[in-house]
Protein backbone atom coordinates (compact mmCIF):
# COMPACT_ATOMS: atom_id res chain seq x y z
CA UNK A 1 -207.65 58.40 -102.30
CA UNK A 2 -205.65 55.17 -102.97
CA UNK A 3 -205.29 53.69 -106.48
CA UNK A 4 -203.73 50.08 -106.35
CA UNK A 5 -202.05 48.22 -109.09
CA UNK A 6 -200.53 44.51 -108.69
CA UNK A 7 -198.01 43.24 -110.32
CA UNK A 8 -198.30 39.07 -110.40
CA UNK A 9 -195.95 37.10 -111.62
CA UNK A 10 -195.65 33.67 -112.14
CA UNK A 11 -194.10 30.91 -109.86
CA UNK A 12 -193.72 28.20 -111.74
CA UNK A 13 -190.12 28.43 -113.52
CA UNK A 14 -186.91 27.32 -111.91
CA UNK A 15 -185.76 30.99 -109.95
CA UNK A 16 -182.64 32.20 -111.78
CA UNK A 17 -181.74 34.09 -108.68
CA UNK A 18 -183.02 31.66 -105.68
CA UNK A 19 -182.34 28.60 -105.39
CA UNK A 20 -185.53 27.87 -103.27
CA UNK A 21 -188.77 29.65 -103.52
CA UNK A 22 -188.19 32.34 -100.98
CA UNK A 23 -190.45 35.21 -100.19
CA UNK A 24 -189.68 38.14 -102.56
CA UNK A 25 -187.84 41.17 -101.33
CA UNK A 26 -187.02 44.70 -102.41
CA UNK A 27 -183.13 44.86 -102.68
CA UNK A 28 -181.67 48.19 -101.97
CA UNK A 29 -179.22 49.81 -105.05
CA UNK A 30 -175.93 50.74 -103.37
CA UNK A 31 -174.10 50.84 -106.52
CA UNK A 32 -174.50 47.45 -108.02
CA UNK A 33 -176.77 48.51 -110.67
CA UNK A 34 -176.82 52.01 -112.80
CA UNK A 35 -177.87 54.71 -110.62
CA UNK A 36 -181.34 55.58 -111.81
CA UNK A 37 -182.03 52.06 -110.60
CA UNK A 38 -183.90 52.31 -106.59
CA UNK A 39 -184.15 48.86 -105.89
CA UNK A 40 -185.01 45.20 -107.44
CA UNK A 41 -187.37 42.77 -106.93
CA UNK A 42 -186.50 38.71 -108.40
CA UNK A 43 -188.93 36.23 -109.09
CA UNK A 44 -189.18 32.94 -110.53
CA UNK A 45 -187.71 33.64 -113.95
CA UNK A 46 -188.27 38.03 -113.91
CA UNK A 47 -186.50 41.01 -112.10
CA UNK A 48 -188.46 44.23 -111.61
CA UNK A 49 -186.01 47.03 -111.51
CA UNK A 50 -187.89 49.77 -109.47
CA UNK A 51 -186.49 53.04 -111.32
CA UNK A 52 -186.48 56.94 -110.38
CA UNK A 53 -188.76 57.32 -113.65
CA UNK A 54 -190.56 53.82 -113.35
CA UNK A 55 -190.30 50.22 -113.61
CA UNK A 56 -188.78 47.78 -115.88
CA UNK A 57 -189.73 44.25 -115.60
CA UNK A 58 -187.25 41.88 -117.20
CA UNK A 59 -188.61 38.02 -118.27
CA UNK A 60 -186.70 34.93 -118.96
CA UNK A 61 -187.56 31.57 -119.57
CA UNK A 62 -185.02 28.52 -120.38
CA UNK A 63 -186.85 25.99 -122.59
CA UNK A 64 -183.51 23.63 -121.41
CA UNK A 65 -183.33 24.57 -117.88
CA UNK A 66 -181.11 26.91 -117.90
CA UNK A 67 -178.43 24.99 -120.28
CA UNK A 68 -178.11 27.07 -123.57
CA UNK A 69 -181.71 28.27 -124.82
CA UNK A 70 -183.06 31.28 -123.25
CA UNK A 71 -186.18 33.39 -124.79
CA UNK A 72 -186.37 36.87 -122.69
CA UNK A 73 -188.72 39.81 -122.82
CA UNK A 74 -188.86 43.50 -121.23
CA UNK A 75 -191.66 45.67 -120.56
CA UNK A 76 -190.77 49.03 -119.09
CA UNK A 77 -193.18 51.35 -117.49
CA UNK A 78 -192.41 54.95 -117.65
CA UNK A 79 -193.94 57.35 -115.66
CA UNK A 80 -194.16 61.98 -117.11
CA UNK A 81 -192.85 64.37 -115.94
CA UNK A 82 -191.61 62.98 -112.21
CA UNK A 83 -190.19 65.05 -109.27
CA UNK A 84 -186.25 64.82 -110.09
CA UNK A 85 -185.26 65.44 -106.07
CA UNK A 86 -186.77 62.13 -105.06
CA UNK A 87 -187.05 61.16 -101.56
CA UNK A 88 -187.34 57.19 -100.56
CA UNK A 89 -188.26 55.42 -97.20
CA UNK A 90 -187.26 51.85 -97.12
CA UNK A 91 -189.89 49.39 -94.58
CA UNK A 92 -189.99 45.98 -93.00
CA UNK A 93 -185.93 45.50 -93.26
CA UNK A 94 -185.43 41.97 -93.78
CA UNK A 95 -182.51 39.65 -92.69
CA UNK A 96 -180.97 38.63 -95.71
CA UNK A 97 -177.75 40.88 -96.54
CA UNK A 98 -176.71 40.78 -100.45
CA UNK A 99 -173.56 40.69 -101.40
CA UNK A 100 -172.71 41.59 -104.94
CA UNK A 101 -169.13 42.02 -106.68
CA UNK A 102 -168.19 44.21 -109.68
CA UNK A 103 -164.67 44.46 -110.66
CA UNK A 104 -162.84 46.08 -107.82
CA UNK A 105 -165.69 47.40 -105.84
CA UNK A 106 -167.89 45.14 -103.01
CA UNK A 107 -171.94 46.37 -102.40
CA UNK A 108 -173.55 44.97 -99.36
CA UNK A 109 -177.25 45.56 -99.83
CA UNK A 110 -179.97 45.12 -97.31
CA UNK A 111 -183.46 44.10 -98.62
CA UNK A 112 -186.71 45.06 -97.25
CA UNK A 113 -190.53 44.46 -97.78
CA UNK A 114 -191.71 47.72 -98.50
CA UNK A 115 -190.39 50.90 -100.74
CA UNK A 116 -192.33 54.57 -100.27
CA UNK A 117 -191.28 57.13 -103.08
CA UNK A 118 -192.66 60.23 -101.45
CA UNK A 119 -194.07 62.82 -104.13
CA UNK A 120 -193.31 61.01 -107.32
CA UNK A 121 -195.76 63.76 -108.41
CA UNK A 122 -196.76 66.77 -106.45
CA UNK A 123 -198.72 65.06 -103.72
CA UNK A 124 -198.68 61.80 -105.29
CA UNK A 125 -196.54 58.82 -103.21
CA UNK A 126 -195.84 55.39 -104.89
CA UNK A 127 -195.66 52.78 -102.37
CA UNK A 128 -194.26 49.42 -103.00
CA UNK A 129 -194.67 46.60 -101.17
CA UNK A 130 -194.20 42.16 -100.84
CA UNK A 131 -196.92 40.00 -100.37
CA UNK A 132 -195.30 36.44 -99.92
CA UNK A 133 -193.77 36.04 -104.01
CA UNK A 134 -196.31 39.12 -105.36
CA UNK A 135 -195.05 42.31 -106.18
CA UNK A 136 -197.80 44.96 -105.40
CA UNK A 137 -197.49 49.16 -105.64
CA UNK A 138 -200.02 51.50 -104.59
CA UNK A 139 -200.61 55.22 -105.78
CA UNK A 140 -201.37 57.58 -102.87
CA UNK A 141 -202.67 60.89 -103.72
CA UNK A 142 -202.84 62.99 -100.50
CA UNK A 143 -205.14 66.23 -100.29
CA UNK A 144 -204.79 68.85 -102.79
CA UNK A 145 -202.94 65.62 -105.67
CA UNK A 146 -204.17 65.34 -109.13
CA UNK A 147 -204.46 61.68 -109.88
CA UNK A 148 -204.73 63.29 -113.91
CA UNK A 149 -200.77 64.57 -113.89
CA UNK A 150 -200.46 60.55 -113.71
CA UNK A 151 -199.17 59.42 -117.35
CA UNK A 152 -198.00 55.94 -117.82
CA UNK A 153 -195.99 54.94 -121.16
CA UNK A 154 -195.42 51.31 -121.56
CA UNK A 155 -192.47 50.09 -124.17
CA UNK A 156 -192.24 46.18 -125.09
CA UNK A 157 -195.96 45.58 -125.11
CA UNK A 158 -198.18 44.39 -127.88
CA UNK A 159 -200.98 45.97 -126.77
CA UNK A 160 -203.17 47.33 -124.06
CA UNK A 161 -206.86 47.26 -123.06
CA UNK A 162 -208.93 47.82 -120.16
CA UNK A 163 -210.83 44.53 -119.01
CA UNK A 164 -213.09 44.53 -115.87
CA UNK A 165 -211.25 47.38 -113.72
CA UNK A 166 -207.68 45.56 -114.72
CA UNK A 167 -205.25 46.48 -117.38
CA UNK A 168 -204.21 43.70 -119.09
CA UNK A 169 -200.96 44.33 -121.24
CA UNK A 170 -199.97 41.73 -124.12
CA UNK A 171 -196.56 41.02 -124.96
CA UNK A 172 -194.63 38.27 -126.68
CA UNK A 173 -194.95 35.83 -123.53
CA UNK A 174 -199.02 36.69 -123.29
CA UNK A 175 -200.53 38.73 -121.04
CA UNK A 176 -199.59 40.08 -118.45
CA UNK A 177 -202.00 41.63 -115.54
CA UNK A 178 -201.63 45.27 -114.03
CA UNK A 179 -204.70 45.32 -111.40
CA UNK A 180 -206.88 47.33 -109.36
């Protein structure tokens, strides 16, 4: 059994990260960010910062273009009682290298379109994976899983509700679309 979610976001805000509208990619964390971080995603004006315990989705919109006023929002998805001894498989390596520089220390980072967390939950896999500038992850519960040990908290939303099949979350910025 597969259970699908998407996560959509928006195109139409000048990329902080890009300069052009590239195809999103799943950078690799070799030490640029803290270390329950796995890997990050940037969009037009968000980051989603796949995480050993879930994701955290970080907005940010100039009203200036990027001059002095900036209005930001996070939501963070956090997933119970996770395996702690991980295990990732990283897909569809991509060409662009990243490159990023913190005091002293130099990370080269490869990027990829697809991230596999094998038995985030016994017998449950969370795949992630880039269609074009859409961010989508899939829950794969092999023989013998219980999609009922899956518990998602979200923190930084307004409010939640189930609307045709979809759950739609509200925060500060509207709402935003988790769907099946």
């Amino acid at each position: 059994m597969i259970h699908r979610y998407w996560l959509l976001h928006s195109l139409l805000f000048l990329s902080l990260i890009h300069t052009s509208a590239l195809a999103a990619e799943i950078i690799e964390n070799e030490g640029q960010w803290p270390a329950h971080v796995i890997g990050a995603v940037f969009l037009s004006q968000s980051a989603v910062f796949i995480e050993t315990g879930g994701h955290t989705i970080h907005l940010l919109e100039s009203s200036d273009h990027g001059m002095h006023n900036y209005r930001g929002h996070v939501l963070k998805a956090s997933i119970d009682n996770i395996n702690p001894s991980l295990s990732f498989h990283w897909n569809n390596k991509k060409k662009p290298v990243y490159h990023y520089h913190q005091k002293s220390q130099s990370f080269s980072c490869s990027s990829y379109g697809e991230l596999i967390i094998e038995n985030i939950l016994p017998m449950i896999d969370q795949h992630w994976s880039i269609a074009g500038n859409t961010i989508k992850y899939e829950w794969h519960i092999k023989p013998g899983g219980d999609p009922s040990l899956l518990h998602i908290h979200f923190t930084g939303d307004e409010g939640l509700k189930v609307m045709n099949g979809s759950l739609e979350i509200s925060t500060s910025w509207g709402d935003y679309r988790d769907w099946e």
